[in-house]
Protein backbone atom coordinates (compact mmCIF):
# COMPACT_ATOMS: atom_id res chain seq x y z
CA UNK A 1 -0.62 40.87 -7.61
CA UNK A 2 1.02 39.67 -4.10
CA UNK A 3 2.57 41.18 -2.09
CA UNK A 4 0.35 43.76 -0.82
CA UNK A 5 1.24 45.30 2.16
CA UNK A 6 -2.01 46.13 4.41
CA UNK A 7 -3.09 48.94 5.93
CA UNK A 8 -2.34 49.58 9.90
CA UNK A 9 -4.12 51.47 12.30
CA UNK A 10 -2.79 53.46 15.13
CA UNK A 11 -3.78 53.18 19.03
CA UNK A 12 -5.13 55.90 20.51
CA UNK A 13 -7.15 56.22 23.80
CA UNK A 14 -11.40 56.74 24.01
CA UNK A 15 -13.68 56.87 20.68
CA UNK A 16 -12.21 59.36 18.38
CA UNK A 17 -15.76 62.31 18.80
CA UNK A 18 -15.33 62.75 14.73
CA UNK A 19 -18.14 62.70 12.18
CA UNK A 20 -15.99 61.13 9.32
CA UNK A 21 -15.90 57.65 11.25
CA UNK A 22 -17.28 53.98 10.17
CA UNK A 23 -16.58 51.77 13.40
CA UNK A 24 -15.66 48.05 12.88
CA UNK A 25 -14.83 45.26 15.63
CA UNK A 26 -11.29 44.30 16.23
CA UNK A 27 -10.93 40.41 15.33
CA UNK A 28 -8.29 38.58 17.20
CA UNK A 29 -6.83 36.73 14.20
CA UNK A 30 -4.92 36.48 11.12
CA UNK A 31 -4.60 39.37 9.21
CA UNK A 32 -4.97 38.44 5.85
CA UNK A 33 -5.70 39.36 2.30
CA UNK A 34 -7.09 37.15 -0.41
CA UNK A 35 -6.30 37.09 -4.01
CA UNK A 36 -8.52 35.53 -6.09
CA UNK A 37 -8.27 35.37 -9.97
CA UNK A 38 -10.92 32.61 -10.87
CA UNK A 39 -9.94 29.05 -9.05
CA UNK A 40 -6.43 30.23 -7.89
CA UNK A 41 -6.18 31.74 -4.84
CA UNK A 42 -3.70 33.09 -2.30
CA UNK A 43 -4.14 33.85 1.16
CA UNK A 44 -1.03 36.73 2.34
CA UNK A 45 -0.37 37.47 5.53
CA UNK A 46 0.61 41.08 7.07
CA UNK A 47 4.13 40.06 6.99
CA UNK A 48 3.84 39.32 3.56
CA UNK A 49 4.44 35.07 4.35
CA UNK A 50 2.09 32.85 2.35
CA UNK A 51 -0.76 31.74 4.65
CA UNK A 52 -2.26 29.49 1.72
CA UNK A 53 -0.43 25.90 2.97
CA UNK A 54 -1.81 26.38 6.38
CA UNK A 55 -5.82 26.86 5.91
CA UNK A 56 -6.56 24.53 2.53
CA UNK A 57 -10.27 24.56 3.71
CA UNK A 58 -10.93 28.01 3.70
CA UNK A 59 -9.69 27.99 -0.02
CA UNK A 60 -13.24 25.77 -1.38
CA UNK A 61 -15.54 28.51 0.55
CA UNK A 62 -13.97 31.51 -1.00
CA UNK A 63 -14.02 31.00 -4.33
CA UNK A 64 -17.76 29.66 -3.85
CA UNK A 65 -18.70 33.18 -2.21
CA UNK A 66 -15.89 35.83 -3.56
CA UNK A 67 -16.11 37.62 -7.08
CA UNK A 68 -13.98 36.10 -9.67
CA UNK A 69 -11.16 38.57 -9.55
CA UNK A 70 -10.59 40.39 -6.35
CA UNK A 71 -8.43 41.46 -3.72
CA UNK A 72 -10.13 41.58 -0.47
CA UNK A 73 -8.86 42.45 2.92
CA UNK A 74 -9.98 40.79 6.46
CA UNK A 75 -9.30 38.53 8.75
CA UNK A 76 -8.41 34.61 9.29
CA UNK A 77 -10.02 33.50 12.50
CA UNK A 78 -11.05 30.10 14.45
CA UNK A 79 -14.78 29.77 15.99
CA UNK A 80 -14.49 27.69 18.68
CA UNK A 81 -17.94 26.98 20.96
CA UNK A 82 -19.39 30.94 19.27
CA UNK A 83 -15.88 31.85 20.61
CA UNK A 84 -12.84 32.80 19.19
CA UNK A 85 -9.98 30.85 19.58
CA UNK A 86 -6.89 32.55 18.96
CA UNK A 87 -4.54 29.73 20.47
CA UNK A 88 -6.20 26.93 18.25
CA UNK A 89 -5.58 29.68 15.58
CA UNK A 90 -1.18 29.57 16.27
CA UNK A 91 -1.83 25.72 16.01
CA UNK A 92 -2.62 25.85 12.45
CA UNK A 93 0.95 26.92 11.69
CA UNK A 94 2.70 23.19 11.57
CA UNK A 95 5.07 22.49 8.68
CA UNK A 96 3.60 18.85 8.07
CA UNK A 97 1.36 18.56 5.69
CA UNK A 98 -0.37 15.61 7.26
CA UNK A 99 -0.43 17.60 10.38
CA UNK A 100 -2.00 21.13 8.68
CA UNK A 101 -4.76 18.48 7.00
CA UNK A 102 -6.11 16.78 10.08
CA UNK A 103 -6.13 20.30 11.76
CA UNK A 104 -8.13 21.48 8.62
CA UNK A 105 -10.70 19.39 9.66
CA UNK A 106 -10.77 19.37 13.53
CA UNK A 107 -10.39 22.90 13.57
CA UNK A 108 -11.65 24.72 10.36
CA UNK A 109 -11.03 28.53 9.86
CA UNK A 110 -13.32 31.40 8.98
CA UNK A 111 -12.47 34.37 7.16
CA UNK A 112 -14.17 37.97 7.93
CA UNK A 113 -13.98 40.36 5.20
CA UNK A 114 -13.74 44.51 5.89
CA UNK A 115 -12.39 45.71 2.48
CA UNK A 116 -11.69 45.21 -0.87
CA UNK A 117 -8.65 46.60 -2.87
CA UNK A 118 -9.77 45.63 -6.45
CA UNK A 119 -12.47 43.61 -8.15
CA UNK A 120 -12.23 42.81 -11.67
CA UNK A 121 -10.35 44.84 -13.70
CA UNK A 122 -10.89 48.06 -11.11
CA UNK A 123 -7.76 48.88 -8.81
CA UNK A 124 -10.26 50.23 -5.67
CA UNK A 125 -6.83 51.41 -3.30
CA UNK A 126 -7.30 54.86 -4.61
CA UNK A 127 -10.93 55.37 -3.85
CA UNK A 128 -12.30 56.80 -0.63
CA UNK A 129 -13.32 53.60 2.19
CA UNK A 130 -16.81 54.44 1.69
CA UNK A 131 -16.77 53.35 -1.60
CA UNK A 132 -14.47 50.35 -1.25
CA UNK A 133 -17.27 49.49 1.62
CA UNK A 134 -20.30 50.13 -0.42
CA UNK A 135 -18.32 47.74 -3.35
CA UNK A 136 -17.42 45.17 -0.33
CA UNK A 137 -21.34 44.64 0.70
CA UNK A 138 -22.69 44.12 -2.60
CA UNK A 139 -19.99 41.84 -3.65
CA UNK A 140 -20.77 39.75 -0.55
CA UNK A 141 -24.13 40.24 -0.42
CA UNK A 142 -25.83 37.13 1.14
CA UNK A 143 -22.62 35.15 1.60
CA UNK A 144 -22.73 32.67 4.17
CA UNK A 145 -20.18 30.98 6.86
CA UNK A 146 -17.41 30.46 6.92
CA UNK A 147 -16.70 33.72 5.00
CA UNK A 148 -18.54 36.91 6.56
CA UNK A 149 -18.64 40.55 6.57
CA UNK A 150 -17.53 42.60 9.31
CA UNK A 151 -20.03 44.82 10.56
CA UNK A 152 -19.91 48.96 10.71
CA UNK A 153 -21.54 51.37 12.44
CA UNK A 154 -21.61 55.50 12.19
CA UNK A 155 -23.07 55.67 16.19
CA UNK A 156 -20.38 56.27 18.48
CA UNK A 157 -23.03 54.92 21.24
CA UNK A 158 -23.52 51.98 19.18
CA UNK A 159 -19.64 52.00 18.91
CA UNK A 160 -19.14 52.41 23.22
CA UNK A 161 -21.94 49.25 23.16
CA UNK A 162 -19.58 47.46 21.19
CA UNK A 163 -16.37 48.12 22.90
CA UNK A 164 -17.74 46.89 25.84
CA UNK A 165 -19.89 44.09 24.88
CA UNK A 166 -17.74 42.44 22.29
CA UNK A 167 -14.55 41.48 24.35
CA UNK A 168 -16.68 39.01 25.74
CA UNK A 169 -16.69 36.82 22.66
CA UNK A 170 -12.59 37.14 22.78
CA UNK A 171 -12.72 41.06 20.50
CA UNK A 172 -10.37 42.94 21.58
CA UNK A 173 -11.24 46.58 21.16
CA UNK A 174 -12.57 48.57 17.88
CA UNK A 175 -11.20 49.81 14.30
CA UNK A 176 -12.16 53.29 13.67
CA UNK A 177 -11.84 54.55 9.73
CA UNK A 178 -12.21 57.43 7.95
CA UNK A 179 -14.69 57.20 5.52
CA UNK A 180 -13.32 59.44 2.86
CA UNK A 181 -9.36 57.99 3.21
CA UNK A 182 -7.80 55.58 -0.02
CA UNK A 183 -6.50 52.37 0.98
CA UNK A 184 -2.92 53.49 1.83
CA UNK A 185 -0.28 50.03 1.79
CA UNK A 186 1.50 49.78 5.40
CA UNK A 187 0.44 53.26 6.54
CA UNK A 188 -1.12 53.77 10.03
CA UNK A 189 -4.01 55.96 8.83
CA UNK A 190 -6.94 53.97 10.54
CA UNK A 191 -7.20 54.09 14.38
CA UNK A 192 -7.71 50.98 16.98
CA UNK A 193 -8.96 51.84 19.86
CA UNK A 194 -8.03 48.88 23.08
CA UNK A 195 -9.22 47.95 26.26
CA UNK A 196 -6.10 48.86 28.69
CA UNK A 197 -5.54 47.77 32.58
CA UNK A 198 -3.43 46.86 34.85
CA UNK A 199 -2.01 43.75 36.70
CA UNK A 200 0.31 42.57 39.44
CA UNK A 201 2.63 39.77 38.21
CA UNK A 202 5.40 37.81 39.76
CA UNK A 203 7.96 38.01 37.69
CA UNK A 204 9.47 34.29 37.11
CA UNK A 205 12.44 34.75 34.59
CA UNK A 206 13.75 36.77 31.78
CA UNK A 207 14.95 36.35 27.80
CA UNK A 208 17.96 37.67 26.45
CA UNK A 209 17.51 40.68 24.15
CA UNK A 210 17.51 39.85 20.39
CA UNK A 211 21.09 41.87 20.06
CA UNK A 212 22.35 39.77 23.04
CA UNK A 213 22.65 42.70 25.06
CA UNK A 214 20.25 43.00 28.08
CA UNK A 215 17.34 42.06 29.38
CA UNK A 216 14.65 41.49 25.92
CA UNK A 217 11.12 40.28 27.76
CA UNK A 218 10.37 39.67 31.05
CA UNK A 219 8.33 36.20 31.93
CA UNK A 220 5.45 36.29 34.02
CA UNK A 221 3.40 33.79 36.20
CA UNK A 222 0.05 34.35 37.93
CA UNK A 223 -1.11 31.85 40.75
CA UNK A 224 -3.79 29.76 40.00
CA UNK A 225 -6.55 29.11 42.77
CA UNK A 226 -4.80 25.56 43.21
CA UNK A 227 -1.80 27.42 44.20
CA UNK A 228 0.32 26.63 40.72
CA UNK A 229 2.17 29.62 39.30
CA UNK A 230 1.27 29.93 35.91
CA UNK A 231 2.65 31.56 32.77
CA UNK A 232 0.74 34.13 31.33
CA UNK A 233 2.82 35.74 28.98
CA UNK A 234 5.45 38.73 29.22
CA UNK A 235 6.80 42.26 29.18
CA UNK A 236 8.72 43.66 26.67
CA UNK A 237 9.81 47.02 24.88
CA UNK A 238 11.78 48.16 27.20
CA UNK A 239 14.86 51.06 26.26
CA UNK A 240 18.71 49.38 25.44
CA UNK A 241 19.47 50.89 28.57
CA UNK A 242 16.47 49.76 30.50
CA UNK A 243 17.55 46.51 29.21
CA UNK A 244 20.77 46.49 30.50
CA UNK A 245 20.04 48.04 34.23
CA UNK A 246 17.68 45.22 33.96
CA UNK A 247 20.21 42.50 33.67
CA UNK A 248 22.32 43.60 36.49
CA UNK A 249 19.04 44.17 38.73
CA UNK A 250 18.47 40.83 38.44
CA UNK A 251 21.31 39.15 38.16
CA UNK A 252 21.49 37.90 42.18
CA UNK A 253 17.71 36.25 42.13
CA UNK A 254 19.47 33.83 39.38
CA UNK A 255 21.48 32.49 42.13
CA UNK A 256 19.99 28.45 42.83
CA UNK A 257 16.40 29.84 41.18
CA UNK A 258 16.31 27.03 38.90
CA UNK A 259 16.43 24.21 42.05
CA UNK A 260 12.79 25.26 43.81
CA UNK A 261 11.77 26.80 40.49
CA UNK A 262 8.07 26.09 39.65
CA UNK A 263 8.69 26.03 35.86
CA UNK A 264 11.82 23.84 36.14
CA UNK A 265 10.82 20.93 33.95
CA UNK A 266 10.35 23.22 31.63
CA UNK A 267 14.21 23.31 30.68
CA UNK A 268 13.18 20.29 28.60
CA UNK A 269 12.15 20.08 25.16
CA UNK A 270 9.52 17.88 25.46
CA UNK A 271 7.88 20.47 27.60
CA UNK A 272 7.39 22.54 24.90
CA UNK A 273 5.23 20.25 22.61
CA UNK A 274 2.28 22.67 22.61
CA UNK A 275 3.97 25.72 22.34
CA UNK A 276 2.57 27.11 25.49
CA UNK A 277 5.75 27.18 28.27
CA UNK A 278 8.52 29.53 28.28
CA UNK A 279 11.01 28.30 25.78
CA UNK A 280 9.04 27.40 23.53
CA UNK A 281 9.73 28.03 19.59
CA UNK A 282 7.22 30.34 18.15
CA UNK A 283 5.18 29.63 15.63
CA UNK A 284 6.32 32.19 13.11
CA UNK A 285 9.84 31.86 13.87
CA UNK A 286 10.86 28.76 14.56
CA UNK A 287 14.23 29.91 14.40
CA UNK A 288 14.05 32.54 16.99
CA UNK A 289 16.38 31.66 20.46
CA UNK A 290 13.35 31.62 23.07
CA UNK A 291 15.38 30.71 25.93
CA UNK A 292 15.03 31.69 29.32
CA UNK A 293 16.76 32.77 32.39
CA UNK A 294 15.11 31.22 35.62
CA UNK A 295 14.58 33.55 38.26
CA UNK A 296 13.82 32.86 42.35
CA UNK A 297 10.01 33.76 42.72
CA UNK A 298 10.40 36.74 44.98
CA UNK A 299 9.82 39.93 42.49
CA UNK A 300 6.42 41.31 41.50
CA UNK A 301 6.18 43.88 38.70
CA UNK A 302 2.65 45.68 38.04
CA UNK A 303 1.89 45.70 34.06
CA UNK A 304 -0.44 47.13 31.31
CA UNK A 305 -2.14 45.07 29.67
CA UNK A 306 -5.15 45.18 27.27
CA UNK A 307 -7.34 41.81 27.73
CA UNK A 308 -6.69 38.09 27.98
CA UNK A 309 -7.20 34.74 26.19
CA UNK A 310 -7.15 31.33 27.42
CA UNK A 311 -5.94 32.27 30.82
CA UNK A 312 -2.93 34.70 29.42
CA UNK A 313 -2.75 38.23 28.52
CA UNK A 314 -3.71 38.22 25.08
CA UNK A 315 -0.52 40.94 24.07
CA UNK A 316 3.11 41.67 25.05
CA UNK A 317 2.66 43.63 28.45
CA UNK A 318 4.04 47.09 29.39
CA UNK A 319 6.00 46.93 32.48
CA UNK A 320 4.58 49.87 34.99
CA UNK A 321 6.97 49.87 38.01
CA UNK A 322 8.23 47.06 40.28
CA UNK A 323 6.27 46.56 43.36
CA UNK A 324 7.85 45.80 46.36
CA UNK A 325 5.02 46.18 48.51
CA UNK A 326 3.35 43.11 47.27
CA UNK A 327 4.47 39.32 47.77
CA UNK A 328 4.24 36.82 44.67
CA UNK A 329 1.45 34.63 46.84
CA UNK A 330 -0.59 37.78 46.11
CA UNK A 331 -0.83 37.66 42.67
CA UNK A 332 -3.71 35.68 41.38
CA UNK A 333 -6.10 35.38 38.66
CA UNK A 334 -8.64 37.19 40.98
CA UNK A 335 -7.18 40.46 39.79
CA UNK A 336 -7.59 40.63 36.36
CA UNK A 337 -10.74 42.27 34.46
CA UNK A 338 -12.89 39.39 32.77
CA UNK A 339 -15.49 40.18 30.71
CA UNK A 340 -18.84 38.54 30.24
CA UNK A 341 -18.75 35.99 27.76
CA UNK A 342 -21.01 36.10 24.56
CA UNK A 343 -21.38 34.64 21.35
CA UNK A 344 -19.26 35.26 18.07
CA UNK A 345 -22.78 35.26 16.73
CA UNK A 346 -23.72 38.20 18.53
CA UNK A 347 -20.86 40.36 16.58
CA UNK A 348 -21.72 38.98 13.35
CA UNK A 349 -24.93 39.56 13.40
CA UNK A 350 -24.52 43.50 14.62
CA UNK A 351 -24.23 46.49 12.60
CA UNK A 352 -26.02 49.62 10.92
């Protein structure tokens, strides 16, 4: 019965050169496990909020193509022209009903499938992933979209093909599992393995720490080729006293930043509507105080990040080091590390 916490996976760096390995791809979606006990179903997220409300027309396919009593783990995702569409994926998270209906329809989920934690009267957590697996594929043997199985692979060249090939269809990196490991509830047991780079970003303005204290995320801005500065997300994590050198570091470019700011409109709420500009509420926390600090455009910062979506980085950033060598006209889109674009088709139809 809900709540069932899933199981993490911990980043490390390269293909892990072990022999007790099944390879997955890494969806860029909602994690999320489905229980099914004949027509009810509910769809969990990893944070243990219902996800049921917001995808009603994933509910018809999976009890059409899912054993009569199971748990099974995967992924909610959005297919948008054989891509995936992560941002058209945060959109499904509106608290009208109306609103969550006419999304349904315009922009219908798909769920991908890559283990199964009971079926019938048979608790699977305990038994090794090989046998969940084995269980998984005959249960959804011949299923059809929009429910699908993930697929594996024992290669490790196969695996490398992947890692490279699959970003382009908006992946972002692989799962790596042991075969002979029990499902283990909110442990970090499996392994994720993540495409990592650098950037150079101006940094436009800053958020106020969750404990009030400090500097909490930095907001950063890339120039478009029209000359625009535009946001592309943030970087975070920083120590509590990193966070508070922070503050005072930047303190004098608040001076008259918001008067020739780019982003100044953006102090409005109507700016926010889509959910895309600094400021505004996120979409699983309403709640949560996403104001901003405006800062003059004359600091660039060089950060990690792993891949990008929709013209942002796809992840919180790492700040690297502040570079004062570089002027904010100099950081573009130009920089950053696209990969060529493929189908979603392509990854569902891989595997052993």
């Amino acid at each position: 019965m809900p709540p069932v916490k899933p199981m993490l996976a911990k980043a490390i760096k390269g293909l892990p050169e072990r022999k007790d390995i099944v390879f997955e791809p890494k969806w860029d979606g909602f994690r999320c496990i489905v229980f099914r006990d004949g027509d009810e179903i509910e769809l969990g997220s990893r944070n243990e909020r219902p996800l049921t409300r917001y995808f009603p027309e994933i509910l018809a396919p999976l009890r059409a193509r899912l054993p009569t009593r199971c748990v099974v783990d995967g992924e909610l995702i959005i297919i948008n022209d054989n891509e995936l569409d992560f941002n058209a994926l945060q959109l499904r998270l509106h608290p009208a009903e109306s609103r969550v209906n006419k999304l349904a329809g315009e922009i219908p989920s798909s769920f991908v499938a890559f283990d199964l934690l009971s079926i019938g009267d048979r608790d699977l957590r305990t038994e090794s992933f090989s046998v969940r697996r084995g269980l998984l594929e005959a249960a959804l043997d011949g299923c059809r979209p929009p429910v699908h199985l993930t697929p594996t692979t024992t290669d490790p060249a196969t695996a490398q093909r992947w890692f490279e090939l699959f970003e382009g269809a908006g992946l972002d990196g692989l799962i790596a599992k042991p075969v002979d490991d029990p499902y283990m509830e909110n442990k970090r047991t499996q392994l994720k393995v993540k495409h990592v780079r650098s950037a150079d970003a101006v940094v436009a303005g800053y958020r106020i720490h969750k404990d009030g204290k400090g500097v909490g995320s930095l907001l950063l801005g890339l120039y478009s080729p029209d000359g625009n500065l535009q946001h592309v997300g943030v970087a975070a994590s920083f120590t509590a006293a990193r966070r508070a050198a922070l503050l005072e570091e930047l303190a004098p470019l608040t001076d008259g930043a918001i008067e020739a700011h780019p982003w100044r409109e953006w102090a409005s709420a109507q700016a926010h509507e889509t959910g895309q500009m600094p400021g505004a509420p996120h979409r699983w926390n309403a709640q949560r105080d996403s104001s901003w600090t405006p800062l003059r455009i004359e600091r660039v910062a060089e950060v990690k990040y792993g891949s990008t979506l929709g013209g942002r980085f796809r992840e919180v950033t790492k700040m690297l080091r502040w570079r004062p060598d570089k002027e904010p006209d100099q950081c573009d889109f130009s920089q950053l590390d696209e990969p060529e674009p493929i189908g979603v088709n392509v990854v569902l139809e891989a595997g052993d």
